[in-house]
Protein backbone atom coordinates (compact mmCIF):
# COMPACT_ATOMS: atom_id res chain seq x y z
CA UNK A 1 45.80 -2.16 10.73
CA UNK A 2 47.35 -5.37 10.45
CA UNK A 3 47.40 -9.37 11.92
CA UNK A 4 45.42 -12.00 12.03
CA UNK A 5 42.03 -11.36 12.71
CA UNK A 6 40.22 -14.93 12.37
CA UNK A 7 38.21 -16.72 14.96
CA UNK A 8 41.19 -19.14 15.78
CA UNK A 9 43.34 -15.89 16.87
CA UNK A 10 40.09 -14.76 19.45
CA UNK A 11 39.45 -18.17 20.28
CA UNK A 12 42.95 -18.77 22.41
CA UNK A 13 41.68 -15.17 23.89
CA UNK A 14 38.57 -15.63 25.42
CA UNK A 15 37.19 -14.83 28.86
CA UNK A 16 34.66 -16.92 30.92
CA UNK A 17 31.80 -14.91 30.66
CA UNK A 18 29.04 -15.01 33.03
CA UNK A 19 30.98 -15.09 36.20
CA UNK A 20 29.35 -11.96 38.22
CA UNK A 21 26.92 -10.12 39.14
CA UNK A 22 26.76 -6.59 40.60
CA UNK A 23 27.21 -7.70 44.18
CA UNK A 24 30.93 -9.56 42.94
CA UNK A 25 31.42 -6.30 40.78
CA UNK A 26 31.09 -4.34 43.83
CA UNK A 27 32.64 -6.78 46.21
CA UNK A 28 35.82 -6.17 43.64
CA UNK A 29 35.31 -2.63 43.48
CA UNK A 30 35.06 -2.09 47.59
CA UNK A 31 38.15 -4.87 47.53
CA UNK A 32 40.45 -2.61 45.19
CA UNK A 33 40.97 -0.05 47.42
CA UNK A 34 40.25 -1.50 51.18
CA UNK A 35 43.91 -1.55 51.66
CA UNK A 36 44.34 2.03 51.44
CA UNK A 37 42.01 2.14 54.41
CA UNK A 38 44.69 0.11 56.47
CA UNK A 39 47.94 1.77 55.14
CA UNK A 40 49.09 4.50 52.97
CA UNK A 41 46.78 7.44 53.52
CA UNK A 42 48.48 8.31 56.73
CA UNK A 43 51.87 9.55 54.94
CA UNK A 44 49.60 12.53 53.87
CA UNK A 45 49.23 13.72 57.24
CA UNK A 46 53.40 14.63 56.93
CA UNK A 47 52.46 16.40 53.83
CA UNK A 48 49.33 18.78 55.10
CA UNK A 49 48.87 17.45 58.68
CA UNK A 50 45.01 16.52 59.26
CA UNK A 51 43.38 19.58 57.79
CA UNK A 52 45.38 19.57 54.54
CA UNK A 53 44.21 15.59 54.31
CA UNK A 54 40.72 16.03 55.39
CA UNK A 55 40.40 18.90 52.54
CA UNK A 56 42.22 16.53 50.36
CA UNK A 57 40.21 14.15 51.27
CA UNK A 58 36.75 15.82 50.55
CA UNK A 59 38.01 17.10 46.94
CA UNK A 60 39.08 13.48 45.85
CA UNK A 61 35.95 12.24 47.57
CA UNK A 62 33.72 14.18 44.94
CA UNK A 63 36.54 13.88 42.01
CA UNK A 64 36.03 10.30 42.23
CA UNK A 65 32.19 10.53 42.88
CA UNK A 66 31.71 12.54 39.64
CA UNK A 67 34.43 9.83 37.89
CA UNK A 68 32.60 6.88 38.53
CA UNK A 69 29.32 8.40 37.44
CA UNK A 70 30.99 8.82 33.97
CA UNK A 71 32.10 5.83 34.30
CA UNK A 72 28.99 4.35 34.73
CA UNK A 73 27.97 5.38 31.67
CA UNK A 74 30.55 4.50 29.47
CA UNK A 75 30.96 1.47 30.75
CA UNK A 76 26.81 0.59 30.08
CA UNK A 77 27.83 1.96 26.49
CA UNK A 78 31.02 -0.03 26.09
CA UNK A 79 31.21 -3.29 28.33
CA UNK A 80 34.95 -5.29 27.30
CA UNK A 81 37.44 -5.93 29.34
CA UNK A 82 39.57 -3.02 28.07
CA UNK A 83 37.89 -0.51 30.48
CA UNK A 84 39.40 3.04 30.62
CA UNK A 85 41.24 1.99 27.64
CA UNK A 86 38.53 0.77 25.39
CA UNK A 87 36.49 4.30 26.37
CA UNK A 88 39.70 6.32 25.22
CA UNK A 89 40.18 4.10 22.29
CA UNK A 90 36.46 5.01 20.95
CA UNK A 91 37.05 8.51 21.70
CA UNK A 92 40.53 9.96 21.49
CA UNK A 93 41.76 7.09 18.58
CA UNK A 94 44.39 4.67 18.81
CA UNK A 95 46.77 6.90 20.57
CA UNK A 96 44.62 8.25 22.88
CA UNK A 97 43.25 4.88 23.56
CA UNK A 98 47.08 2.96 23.77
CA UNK A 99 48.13 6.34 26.75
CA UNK A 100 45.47 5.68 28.85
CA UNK A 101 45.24 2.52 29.03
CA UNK A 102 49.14 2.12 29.40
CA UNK A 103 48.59 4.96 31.87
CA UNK A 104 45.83 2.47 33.81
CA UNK A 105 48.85 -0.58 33.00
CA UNK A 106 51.59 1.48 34.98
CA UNK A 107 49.12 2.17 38.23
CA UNK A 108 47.73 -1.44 38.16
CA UNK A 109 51.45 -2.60 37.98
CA UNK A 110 52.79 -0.49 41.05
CA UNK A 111 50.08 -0.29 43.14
CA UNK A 112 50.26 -4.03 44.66
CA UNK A 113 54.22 -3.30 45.00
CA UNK A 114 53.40 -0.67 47.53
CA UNK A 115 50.56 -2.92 48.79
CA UNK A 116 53.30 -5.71 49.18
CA UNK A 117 55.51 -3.85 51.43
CA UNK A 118 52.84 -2.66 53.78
CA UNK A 119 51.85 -6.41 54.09
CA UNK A 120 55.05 -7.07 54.89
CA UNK A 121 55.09 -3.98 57.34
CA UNK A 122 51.58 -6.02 59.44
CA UNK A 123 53.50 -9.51 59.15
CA UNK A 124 56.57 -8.08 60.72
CA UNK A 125 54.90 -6.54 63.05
CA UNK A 126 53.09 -9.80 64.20
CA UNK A 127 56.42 -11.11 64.27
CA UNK A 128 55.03 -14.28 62.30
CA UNK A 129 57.52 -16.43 60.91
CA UNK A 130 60.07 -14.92 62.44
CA UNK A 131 60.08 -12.63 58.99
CA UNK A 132 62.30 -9.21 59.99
CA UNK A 133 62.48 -9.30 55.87
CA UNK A 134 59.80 -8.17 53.89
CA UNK A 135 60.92 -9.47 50.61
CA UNK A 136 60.14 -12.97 51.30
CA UNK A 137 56.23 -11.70 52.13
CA UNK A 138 56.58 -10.19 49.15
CA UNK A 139 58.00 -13.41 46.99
CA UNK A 140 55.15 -15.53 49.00
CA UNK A 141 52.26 -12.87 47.97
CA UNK A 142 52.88 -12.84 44.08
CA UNK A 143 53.36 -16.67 43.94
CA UNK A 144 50.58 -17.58 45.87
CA UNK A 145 48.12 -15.12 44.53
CA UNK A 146 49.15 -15.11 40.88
CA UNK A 147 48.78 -18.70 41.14
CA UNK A 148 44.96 -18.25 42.66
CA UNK A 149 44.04 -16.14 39.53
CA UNK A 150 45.59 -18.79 36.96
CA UNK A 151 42.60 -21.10 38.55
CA UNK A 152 40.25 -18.89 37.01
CA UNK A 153 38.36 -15.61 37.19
CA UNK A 154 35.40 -17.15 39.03
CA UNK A 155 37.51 -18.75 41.83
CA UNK A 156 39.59 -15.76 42.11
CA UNK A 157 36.45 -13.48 42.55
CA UNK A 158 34.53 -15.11 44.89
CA UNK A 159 37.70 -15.73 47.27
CA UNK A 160 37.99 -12.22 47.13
CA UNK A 161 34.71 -11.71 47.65
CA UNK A 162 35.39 -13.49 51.06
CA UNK A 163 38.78 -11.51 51.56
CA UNK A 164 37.02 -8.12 51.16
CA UNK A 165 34.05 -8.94 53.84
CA UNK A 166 36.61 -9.91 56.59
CA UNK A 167 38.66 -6.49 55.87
CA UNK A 168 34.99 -4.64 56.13
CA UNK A 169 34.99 -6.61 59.44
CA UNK A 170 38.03 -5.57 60.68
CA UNK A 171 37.18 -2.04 59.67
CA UNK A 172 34.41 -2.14 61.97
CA UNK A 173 36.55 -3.82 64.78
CA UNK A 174 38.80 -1.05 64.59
CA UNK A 175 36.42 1.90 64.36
CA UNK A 176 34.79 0.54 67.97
CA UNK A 177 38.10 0.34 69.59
CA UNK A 178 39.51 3.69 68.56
CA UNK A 179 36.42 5.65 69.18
CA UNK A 180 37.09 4.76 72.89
CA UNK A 181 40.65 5.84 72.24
CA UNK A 182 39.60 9.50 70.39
CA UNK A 183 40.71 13.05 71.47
CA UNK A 184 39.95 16.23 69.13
CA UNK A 185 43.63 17.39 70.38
CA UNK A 186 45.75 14.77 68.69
CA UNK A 187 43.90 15.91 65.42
CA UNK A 188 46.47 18.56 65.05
CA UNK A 189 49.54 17.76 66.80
CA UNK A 190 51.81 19.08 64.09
CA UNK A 191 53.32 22.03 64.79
CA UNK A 192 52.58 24.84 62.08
CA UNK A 193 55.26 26.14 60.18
CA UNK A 194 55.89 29.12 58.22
CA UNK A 195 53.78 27.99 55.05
CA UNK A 196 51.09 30.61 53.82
CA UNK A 197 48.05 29.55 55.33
CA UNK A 198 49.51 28.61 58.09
CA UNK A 199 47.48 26.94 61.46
CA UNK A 200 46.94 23.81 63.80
CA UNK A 201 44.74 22.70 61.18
CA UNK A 202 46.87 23.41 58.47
CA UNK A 203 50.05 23.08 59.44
CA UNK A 204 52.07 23.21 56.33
CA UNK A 205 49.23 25.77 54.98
CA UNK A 206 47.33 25.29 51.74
CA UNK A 207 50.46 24.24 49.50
CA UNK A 208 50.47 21.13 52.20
CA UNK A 209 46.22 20.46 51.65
CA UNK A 210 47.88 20.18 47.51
CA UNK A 211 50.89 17.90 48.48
CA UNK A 212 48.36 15.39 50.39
CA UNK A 213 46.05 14.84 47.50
CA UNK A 214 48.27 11.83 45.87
CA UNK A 215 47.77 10.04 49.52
CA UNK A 216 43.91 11.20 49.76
CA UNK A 217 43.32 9.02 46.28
CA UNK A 218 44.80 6.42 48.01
CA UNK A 219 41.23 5.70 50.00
CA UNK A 220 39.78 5.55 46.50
CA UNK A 221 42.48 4.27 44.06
CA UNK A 222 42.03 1.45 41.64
CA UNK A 223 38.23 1.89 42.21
CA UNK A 224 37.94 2.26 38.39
CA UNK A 225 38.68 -1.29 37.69
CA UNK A 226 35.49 -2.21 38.36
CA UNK A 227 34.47 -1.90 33.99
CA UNK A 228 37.63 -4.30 33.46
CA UNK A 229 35.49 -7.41 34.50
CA UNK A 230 32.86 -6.16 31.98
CA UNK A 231 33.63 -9.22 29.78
CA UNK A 232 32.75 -11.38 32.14
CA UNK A 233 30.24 -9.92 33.80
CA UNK A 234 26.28 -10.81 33.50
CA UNK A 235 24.35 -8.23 31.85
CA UNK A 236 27.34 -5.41 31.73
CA UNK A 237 25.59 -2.59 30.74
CA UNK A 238 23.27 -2.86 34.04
CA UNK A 239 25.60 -4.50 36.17
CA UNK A 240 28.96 -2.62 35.62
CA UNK A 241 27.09 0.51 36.77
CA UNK A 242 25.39 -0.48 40.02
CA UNK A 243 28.83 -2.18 41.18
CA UNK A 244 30.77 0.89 40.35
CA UNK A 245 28.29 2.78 42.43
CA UNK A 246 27.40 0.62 45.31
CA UNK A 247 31.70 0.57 45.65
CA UNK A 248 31.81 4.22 46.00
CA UNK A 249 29.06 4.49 48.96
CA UNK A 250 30.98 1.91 50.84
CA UNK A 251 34.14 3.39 50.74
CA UNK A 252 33.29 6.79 51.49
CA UNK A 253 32.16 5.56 54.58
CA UNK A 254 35.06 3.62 55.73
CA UNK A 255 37.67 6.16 54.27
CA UNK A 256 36.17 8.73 56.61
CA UNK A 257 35.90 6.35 59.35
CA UNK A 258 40.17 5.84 59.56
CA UNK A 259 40.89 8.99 58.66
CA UNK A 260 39.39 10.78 61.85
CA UNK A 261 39.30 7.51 64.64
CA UNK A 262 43.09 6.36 63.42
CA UNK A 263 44.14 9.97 63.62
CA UNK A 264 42.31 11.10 66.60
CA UNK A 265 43.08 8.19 68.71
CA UNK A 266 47.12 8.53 68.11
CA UNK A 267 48.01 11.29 66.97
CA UNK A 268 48.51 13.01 63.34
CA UNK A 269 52.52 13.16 64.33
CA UNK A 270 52.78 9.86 65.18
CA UNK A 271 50.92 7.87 62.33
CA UNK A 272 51.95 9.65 59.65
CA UNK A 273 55.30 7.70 59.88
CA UNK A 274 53.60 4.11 60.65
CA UNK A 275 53.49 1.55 57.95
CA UNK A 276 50.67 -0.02 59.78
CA UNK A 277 48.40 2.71 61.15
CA UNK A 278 45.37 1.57 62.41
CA UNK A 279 47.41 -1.07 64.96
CA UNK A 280 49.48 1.53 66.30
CA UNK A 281 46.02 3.31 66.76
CA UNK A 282 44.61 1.10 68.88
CA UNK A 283 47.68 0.93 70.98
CA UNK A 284 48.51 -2.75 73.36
CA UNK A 285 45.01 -3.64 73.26
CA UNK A 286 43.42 -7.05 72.20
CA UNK A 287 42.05 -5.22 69.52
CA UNK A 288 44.84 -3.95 67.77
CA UNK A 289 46.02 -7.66 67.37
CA UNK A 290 42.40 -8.61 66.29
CA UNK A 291 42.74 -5.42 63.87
CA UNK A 292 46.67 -6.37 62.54
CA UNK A 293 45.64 -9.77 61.63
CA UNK A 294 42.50 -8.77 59.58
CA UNK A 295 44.65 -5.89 58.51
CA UNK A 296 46.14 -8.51 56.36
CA UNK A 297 43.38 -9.48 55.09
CA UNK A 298 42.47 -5.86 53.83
CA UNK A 299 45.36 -5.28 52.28
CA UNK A 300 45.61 -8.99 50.48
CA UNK A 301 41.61 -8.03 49.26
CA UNK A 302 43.18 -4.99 47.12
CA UNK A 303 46.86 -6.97 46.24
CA UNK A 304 44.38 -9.71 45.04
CA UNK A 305 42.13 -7.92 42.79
CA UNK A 306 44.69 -5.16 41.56
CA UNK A 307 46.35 -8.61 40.13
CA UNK A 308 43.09 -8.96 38.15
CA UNK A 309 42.95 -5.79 36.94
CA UNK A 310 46.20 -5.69 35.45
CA UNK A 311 46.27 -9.06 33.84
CA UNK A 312 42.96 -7.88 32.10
CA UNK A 313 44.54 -4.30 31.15
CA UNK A 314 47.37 -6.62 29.87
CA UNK A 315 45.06 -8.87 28.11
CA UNK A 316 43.17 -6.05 26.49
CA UNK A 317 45.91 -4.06 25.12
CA UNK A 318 47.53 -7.27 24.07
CA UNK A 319 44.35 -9.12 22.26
CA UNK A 320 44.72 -5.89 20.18
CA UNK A 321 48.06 -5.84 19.28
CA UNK A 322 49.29 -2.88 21.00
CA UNK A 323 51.11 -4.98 23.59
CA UNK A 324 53.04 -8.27 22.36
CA UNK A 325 50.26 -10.45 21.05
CA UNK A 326 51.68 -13.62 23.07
CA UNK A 327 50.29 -11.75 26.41
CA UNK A 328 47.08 -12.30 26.01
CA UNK A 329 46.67 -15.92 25.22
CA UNK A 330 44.19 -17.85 27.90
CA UNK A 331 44.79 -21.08 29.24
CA UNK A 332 41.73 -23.57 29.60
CA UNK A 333 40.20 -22.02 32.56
CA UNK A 334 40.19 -19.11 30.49
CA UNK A 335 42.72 -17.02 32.50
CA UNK A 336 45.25 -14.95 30.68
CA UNK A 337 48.47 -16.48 32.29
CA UNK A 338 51.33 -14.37 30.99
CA UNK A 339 49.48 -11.04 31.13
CA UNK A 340 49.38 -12.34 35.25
CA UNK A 341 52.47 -13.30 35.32
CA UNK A 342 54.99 -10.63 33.61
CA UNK A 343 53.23 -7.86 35.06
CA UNK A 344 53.36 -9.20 38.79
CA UNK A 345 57.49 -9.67 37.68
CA UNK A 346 57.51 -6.49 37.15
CA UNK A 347 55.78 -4.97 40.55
CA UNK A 348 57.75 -7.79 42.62
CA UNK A 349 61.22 -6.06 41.34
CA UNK A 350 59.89 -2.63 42.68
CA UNK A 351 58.19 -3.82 45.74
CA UNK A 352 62.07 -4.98 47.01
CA UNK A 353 62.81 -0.99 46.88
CA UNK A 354 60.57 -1.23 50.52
CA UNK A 355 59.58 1.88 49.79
CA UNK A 356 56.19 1.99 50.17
CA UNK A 357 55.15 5.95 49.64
CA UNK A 358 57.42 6.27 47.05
CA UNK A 359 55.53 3.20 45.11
CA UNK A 360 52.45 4.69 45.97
CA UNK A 361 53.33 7.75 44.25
CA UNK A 362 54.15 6.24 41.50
CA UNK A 363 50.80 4.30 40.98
CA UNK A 364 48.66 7.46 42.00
CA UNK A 365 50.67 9.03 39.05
CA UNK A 366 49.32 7.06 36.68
CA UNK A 367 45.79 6.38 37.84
CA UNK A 368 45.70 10.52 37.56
CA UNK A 369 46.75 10.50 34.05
CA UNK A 370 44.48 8.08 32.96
CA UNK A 371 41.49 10.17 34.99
CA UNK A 372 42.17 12.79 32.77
CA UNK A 373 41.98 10.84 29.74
CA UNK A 374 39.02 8.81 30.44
CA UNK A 375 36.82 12.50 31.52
CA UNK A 376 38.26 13.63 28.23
CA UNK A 377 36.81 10.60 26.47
CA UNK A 378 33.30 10.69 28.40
CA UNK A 379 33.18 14.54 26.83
CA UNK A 380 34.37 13.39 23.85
CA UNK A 381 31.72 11.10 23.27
CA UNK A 382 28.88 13.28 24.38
CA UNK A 383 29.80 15.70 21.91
CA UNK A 384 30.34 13.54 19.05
CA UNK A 385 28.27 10.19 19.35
CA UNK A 386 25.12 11.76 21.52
CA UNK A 387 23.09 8.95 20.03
CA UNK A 388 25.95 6.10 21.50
CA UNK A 389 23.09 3.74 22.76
CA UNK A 390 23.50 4.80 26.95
CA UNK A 391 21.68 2.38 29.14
CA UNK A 392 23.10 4.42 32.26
CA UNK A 393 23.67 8.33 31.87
CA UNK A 394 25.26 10.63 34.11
CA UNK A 395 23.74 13.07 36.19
CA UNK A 396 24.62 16.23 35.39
CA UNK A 397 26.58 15.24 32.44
CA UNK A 398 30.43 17.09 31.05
CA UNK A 399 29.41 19.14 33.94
CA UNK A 400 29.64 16.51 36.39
CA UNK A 401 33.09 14.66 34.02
CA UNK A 402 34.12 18.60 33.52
CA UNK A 403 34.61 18.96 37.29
CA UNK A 404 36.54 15.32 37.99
CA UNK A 405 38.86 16.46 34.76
CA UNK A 406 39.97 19.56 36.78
CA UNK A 407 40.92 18.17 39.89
CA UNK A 408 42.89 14.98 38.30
CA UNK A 409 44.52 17.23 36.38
CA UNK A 410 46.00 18.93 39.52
CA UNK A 411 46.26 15.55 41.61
CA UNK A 412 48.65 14.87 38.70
CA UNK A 413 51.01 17.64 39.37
CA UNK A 414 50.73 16.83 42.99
CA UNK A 415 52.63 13.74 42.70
CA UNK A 416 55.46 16.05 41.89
CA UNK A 417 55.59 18.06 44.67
CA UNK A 418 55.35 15.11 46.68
CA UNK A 419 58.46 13.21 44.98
CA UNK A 420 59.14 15.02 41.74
CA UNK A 421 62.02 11.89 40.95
CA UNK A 422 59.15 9.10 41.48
CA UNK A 423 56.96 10.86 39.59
CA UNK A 424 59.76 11.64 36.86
CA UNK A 425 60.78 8.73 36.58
CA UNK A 426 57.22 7.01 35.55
CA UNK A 427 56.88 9.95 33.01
CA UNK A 428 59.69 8.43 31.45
CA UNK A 429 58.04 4.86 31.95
CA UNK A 430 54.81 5.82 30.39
CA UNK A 431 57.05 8.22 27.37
CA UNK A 432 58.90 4.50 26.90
CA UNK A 433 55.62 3.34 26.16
CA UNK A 434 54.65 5.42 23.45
CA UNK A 435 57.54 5.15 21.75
CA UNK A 436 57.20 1.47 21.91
CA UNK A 437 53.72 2.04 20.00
CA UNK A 438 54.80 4.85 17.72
CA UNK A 439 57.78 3.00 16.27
CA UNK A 440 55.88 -0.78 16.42
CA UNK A 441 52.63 -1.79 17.55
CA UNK A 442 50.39 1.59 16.07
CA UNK A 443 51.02 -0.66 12.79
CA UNK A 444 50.44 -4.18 13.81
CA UNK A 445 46.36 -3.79 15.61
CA UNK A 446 44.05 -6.34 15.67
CA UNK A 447 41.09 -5.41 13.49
CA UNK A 448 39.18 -8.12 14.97
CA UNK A 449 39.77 -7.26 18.83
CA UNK A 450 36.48 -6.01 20.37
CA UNK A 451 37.89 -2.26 21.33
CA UNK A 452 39.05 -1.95 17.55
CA UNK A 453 35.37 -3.21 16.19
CA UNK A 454 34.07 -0.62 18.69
CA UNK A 455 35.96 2.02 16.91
CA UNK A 456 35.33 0.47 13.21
CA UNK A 457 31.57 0.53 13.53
CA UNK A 458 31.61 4.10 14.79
CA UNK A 459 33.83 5.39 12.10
CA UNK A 460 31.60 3.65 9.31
CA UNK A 461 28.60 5.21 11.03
CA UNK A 462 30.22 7.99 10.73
CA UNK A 463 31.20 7.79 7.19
CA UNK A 464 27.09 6.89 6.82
CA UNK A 465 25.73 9.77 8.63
């Protein structure tokens, strides 16, 4: 392990610590994923119809339940701003460390592309601006919110603090209007074909309730950036947990709430081809214009903080060395500018493909991959540091990261039967990676980089004991 690893190198990488407490954490959890309450989830009802979703649904549901409780724990054990990464990186080593958390890099990167185009889908549908366009929505979104986080983490987290509670708002605007608007027989409108398994329920049969899983994470995904603001978080190891947690409870609720209202009040035929479902829902109403406009707030929440959580995947990997070193340097409000900026580049260029499924494919792909790696490390590390110091430990234990293991392990081959090219192609993304860090970076770490002291401490324990 090589580079500099004096204070002067940390000290142009620092984070303002401090700046939340659980209720933010949670706040940025819940605001994460609200957008795939208001778009995105409905394309799995073309894969599996409503059944094959629901079931979906109900298996991701307790996949991501059981995650989060490992995650709980690692993240009371390890609190910096590395997250998945920094847990791999204590467990699996350096390599197993760099995949996931490039694997965490690549979702955090795509997933506010496919956010991007279903704002665009809500302005155009407003007609505001006269936009018929999207990309200019999409232009407008990265500058303006890019340029909120550069103001600093605590700005950025209470303004999407704000965000989030208006898109819970809206959430309960909608579920009022549509409940007026619900009948059982537009649950399963799609005729059934030939597929094994076969019904009204199941209309593509149980190979469809598999395709729909990459769509069903979409009411959950990105959830697990809640241990990136660890850093600067107040008391970590308590509050990290309980924001995590309090997250999850919310958005089981409201991703059960769309999923039966938005489908029962239009039809599963219908909305599986809208870009933005819950308006075309509610129909002409006055609601469904109260619900489009706070739509967009919804989906800016999650574009927002997925912006955080890759600039502080970014940072992480870069403070380290295993990204350029350059990427993680702050600027006085202690934001990390080009880990905000070259990322968000990067997502902009995709989001112009308008395609918003395929994106979201694409991110689900790698949020699987790095599920499996982070249940891997939480096993790991119960089987080879059981006296880790564990302020929070999860119920049930491997049993309970055993189980979430299994099904991310099958939501990853999902994304290829949904689009095996998408899903291709960021296996070659995420192999480009890799080779980036087996031919370079593996030999230029930073010794002095928190997730590398992590693992230096624990081997000389080791070595000790």
């Amino acid at each position: 392990m090589t580079g500099p690893t004096d204070d002067q190198y940390l000290e142009k990488r620092k984070l303002r610590t401090g700046a939340a407490g659980w209720v933010l954490l949670a706040g940025l959890g819940v605001s994460y994923v609200i957008s795939g309450d208001y778009s995105g989830w409905n394309f799995g009802l073309a894969e599996g119809g409503f059944g094959g979703l629901l079931l979906a649904a109900v298996v991701i549901a307790a996949m991501y339940f059981a995650m989060v409780l490992g995650m709980a724990e690692l993240s009371s054990a390890l609190p910096a701003a590395g997250g998945g990464y920094t847990f791999a990186r204590r467990a699996l080593g350096p390599w197993g460390g760099f995949a996931t958390g490039t694997a965490i890099l690549i979702e955090y990167a795509i997933a506010p592309a496919a956010i991007a185009t279903f704002i665009g889908a809500y302005v155009e549908s407003l007609g505001l601006f006269g936009i018929t366009d999207g990309w200019w929505v999409y232009l407008a979104a990265y500058v303006l919110f890019v340029g909120i986080h550069i103001g600093g983490v605590g700005e950025a987290l209470k303004a999407m603090f704000v965000i989030t509670a208006i898109a819970l708002t809206g959430l309960v605007v909608f579920a009022v209007a549509a409940a007026g608007r619900f009948d059982p027989a537009n649950l399963v409108d799609i005729a059934p074909t030939d597929a094994v398994g076969a019904s009204p329920f199941l209309p593509h049969g149980w190979l469809g309730v598999w395709a729909a899983v990459p769509f069903a994470i979409w009411f959950f995904l990105a959830l697990e950036g809640v241990p990136l603001a660890a850093e600067e978080a107040r008391e970590p190891e308590r509050n990290v947990p309980r924001g995590i947690l309090a997250a999850m409870l919310v958005l089981l609720v409201t991703g059960a709430t769309v999923l039966v209202l938005a489908t029962g009040a239009l039809g599963a035929q219908a909305l599986s081809e809208s870009g933005n479902p819950l308006v075309e829902a509610l129909g002409d109403s006055r609601a469904a214009v109260v619900v489009n406009y706070i739509g967009l707030a919804g989906l800016v929440a999650s574009f927002f903080s997925i912006i955080y959580a890759y600039s502080r995947q970014t940072f992480a990997l870069s403070r380290a060395g295993y990204l350029p070193r350059v990427l993680s340097v702050t600027n006085g409000r202690k934001a990390p500018v080009l880990a905000l900026l070259v990322p968000g580049a990067v997502g902009f260029g995709l989001s112009l493909t308008g395609q918003g499924d395929m994106l979201l494919n694409m991110a689900v792909f790698g949020a699987a991959l790095s599920y499996v790696l982070m249940m891997v490390s939480h096993i790991v590390l119960r089987r080879r540091a059981p006296g880790m110091a564990r302020p929070y430990r999860t119920p049930g234990g491997t049993v309970t990261t055993g189980f979430a293991l299994v099904v991310a392990v099958l939501a990853v081959v999902a994304t290829f039967l949904v689009d095996p090219i998408a899903a291709g192609a960021t296996l070659g993304a995420f192999a480009l990676f890799m080779l980036y860090f087996a031919l370079y970076s593996r030999h230029h770490l930073v010794a002095a980089a928190p997730d590398e002291e992590f693992a230096a401490l624990a081997e000389a324990e080791a070595e000790l004991t």
